[in-house]
Protein backbone atom coordinates (compact mmCIF):
# COMPACT_ATOMS: atom_id res chain seq x y z
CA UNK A 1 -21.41 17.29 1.37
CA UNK A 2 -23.40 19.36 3.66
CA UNK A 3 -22.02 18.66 6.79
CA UNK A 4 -18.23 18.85 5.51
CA UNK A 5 -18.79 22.42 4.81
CA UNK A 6 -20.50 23.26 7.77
CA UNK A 7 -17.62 21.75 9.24
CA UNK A 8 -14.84 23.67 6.97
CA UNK A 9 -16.46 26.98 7.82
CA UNK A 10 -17.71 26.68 4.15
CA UNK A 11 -21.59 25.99 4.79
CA UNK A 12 -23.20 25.86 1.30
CA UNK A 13 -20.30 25.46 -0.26
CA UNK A 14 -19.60 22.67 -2.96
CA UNK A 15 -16.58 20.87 -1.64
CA UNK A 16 -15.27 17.38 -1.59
CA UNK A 17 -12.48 14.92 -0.35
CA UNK A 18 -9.34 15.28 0.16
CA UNK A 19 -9.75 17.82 2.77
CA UNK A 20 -7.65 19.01 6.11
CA UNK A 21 -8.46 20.49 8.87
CA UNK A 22 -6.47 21.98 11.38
CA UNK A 23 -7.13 21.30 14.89
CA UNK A 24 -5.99 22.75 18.48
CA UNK A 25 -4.55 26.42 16.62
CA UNK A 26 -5.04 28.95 18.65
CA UNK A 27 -7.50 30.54 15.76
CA UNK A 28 -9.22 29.35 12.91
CA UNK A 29 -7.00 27.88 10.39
CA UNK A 30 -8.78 27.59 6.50
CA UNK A 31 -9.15 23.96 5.22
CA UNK A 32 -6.35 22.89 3.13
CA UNK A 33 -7.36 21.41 -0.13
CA UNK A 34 -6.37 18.98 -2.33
CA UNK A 35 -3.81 16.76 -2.17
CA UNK A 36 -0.60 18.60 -3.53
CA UNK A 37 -1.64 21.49 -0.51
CA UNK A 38 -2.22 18.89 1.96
CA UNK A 39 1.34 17.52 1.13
CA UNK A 40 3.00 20.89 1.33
CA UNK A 41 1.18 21.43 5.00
CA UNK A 42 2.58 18.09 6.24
CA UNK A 43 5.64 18.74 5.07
CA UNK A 44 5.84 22.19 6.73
CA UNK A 45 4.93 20.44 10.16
CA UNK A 46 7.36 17.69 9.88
CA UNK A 47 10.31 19.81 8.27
CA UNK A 48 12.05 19.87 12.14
CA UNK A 49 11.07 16.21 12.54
CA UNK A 50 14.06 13.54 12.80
CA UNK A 51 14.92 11.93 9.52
CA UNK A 52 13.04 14.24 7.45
CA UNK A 53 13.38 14.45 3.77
CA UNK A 54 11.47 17.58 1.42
CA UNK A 55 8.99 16.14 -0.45
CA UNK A 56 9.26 19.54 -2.36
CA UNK A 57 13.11 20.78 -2.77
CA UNK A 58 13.29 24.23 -3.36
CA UNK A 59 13.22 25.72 -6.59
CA UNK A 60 11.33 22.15 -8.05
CA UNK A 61 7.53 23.24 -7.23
CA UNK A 62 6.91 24.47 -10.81
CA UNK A 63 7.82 20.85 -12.08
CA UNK A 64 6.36 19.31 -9.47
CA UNK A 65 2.99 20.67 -10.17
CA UNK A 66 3.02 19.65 -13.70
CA UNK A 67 3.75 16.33 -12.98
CA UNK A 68 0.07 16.59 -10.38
CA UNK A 69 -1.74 17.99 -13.32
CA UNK A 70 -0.58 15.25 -15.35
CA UNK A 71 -1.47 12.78 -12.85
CA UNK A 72 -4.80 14.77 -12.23
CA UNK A 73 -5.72 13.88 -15.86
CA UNK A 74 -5.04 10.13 -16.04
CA UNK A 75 -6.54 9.71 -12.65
CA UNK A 76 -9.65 11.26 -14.64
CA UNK A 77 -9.19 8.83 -17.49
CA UNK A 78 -9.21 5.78 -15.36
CA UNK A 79 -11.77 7.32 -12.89
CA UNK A 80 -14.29 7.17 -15.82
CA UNK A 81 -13.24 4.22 -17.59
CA UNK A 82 -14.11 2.75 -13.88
CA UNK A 83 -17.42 4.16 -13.87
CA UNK A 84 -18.69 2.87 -17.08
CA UNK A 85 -17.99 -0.58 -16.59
CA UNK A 86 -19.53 -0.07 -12.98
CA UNK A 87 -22.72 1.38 -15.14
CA UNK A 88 -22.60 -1.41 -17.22
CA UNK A 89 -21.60 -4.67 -16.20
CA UNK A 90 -23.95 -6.57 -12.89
CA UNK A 91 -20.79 -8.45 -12.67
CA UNK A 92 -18.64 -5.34 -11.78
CA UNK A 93 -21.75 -4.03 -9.55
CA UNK A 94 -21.53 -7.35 -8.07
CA UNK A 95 -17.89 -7.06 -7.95
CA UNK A 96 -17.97 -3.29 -6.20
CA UNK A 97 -20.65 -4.08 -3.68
CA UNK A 98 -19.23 -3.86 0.02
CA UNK A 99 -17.31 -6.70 1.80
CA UNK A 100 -19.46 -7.54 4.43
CA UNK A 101 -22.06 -8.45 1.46
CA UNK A 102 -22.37 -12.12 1.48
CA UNK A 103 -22.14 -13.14 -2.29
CA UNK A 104 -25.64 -14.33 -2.32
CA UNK A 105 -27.09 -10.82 -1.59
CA UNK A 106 -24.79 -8.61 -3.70
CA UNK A 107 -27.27 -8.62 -6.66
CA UNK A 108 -29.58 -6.96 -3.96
CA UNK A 109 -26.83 -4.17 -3.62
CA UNK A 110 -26.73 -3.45 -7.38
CA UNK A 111 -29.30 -0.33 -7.32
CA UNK A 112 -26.94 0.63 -4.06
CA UNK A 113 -23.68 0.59 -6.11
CA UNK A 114 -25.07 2.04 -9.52
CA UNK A 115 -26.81 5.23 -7.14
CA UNK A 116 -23.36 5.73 -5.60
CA UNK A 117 -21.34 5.49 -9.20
CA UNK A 118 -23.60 8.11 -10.23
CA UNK A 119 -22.71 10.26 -6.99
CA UNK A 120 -19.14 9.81 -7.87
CA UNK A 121 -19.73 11.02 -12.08
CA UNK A 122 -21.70 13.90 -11.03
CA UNK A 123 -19.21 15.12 -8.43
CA UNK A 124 -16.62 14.86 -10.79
CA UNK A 125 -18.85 16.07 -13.76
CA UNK A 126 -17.88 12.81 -15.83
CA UNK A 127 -20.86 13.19 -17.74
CA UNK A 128 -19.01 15.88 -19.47
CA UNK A 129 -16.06 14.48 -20.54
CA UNK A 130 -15.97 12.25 -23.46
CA UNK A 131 -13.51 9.14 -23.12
CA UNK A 132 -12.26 9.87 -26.82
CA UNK A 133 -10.52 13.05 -25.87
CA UNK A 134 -9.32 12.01 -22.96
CA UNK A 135 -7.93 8.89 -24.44
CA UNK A 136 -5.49 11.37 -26.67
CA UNK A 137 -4.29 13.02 -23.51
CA UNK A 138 -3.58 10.32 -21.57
CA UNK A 139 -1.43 8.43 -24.51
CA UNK A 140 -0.10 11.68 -24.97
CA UNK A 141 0.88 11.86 -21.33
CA UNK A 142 2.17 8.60 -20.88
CA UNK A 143 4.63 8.95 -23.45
CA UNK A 144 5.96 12.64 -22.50
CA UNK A 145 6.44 10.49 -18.47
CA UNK A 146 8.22 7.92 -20.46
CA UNK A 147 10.36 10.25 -22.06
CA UNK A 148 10.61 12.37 -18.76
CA UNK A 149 12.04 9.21 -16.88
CA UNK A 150 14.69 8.21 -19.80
CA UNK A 151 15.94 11.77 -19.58
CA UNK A 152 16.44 12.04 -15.89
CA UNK A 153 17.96 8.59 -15.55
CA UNK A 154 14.75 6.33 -14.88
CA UNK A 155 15.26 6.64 -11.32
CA UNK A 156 13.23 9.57 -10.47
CA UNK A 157 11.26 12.23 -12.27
CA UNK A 158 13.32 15.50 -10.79
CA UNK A 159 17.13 13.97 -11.04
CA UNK A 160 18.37 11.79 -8.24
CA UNK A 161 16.14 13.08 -5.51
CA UNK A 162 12.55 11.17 -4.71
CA UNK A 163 10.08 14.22 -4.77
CA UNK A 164 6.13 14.30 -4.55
CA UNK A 165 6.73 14.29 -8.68
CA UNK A 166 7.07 10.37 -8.40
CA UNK A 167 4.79 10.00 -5.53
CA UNK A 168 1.40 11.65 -7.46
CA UNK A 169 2.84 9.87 -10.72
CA UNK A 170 2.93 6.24 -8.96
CA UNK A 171 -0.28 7.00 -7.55
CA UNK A 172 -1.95 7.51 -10.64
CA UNK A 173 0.07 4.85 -12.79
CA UNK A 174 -2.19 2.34 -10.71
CA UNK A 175 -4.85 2.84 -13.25
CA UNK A 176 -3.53 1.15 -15.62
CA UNK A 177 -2.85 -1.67 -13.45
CA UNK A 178 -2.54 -1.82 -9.55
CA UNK A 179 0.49 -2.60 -8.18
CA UNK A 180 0.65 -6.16 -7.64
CA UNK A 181 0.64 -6.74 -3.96
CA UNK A 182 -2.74 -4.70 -4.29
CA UNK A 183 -4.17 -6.03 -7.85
CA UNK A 184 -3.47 -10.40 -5.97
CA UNK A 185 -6.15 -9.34 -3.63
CA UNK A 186 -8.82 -8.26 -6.08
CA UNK A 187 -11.33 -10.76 -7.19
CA UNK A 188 -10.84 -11.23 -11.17
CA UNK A 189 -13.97 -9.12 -11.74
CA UNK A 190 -12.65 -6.53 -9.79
CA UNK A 191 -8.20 -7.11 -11.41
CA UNK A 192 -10.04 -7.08 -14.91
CA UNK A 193 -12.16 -3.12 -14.41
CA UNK A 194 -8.88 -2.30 -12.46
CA UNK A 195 -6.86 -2.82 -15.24
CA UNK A 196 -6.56 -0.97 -18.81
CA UNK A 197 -4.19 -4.16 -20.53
CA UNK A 198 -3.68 -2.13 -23.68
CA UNK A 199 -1.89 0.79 -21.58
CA UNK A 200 -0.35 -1.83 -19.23
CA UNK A 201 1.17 -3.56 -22.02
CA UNK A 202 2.33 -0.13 -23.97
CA UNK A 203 4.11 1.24 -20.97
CA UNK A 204 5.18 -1.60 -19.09
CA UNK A 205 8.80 0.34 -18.28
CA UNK A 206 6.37 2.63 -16.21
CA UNK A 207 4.78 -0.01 -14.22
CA UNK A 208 8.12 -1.35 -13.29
CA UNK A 209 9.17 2.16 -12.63
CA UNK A 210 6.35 2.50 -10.57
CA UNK A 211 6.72 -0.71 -8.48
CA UNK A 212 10.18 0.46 -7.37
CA UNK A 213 8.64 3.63 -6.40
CA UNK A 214 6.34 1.73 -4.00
CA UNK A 215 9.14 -0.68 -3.00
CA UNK A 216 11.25 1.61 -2.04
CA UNK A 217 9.61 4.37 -0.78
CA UNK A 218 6.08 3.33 0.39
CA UNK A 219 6.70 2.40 4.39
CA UNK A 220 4.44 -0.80 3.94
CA UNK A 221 5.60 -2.53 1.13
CA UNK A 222 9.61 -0.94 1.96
CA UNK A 223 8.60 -3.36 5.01
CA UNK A 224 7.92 -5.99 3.52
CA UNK A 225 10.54 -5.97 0.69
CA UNK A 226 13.40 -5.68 3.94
């Protein structure tokens, strides 16, 4: 992204999403990247804001970062799981084409959609990873975050305290099947590539972990469950 680096002081540089940059310092801040950083900055800002709550407790960052490099990997799992049926189903191209689309036209988008699918493999270098492998870690995974929850009392990952552990974790839990107030308003084209129903039906104590996570905790659906 060209003009993101020129942007980020970084020109030539090969950098993607998520990104933050600081405006109205009195100098030059450096971007802040990725989305465990980006986290820590906002909570730095906000830590004299009313009614705040520390996303990252002291003492807790060590765990906390394992459970975003576990997250990291599934959301790589699913990412290219996504991707291939993108690659090779017209229905899902159909499926992935933008909104304002009419139906009648979307098979005119296809080229569109594959060209942009491709963007999203190379930037992540999908091409090298073989689904296999990552298969093992992700079972593997899902079981030790299974485990993890049992031990610390299934309500959240780092003892009784909601941390950016279970936020990353819900986040990425969506791969194996969106949270339902999300997944009703996919088409079924778009539920079924959404969805991995062999992991969804393995772990379903995660997905309901998960949905309590968002319940509780994520402002609009908290809103909507009060």
């Amino acid at each position: 992204m060209p003009a993101l680096s020129a942007k980020a002081g970084l020109p030539g540089s090969e950098i993607t999403v998520p990104l933050l940059l600081e405006t109205g310092a009195t100098q030059a801040a450096p971007p802040v990247m990725d989305s465990l950083e980006i986290a820590r900055f906002a909570e730095k800002w906000a830590e004299n804001q009313a009614g705040f709550a520390a996303l990252f407790p002291s003492g807790l960052l060590p765990e906390i970062k394992h459970y975003n490099l576990l997250s990291e990997t599934l959301i790589s799992r699913f990412r290219l799981s996504l991707c291939h049926s993108v690659m090779e189903s017209t229905e899902a191209q159909d499926a992935m084409a933008p909104s304002f689309v009419p139906g009648i036209l979307r098979p005119l988008a296809r080229p569109l959609v594959k060209q942009a699918t491709r963007y999203i493999m190379d930037e992540f270098e999908l091409h090298k990873k073989r689904p296999r492998d990552l298969d093992m870690l992700i079972l593997q995974a899902l079981v030790g975050l299974r485990s993890a929850l049992e031990k610390a009392g299934g309500q959240y990952l780092l003892g009784n305290q909601f941390t950016y552990a279970d936020v990353t974790t819900a986040v990425a839990l969506g791969g194996l099947r969106p949270y339902a107030p999300v997944w009703e308003k996919l088409t079924p084209i778009q539920q079924k590539i959404f969805t991995d129903p062999k992991l969804a039906a393995q772990f379903p104590e995660l997905l309901e972990w998960r949905d309590r996570i968002y319940s509780l905790h994520n402002p609009k659906y908290a809103s909507e469950r009060s």
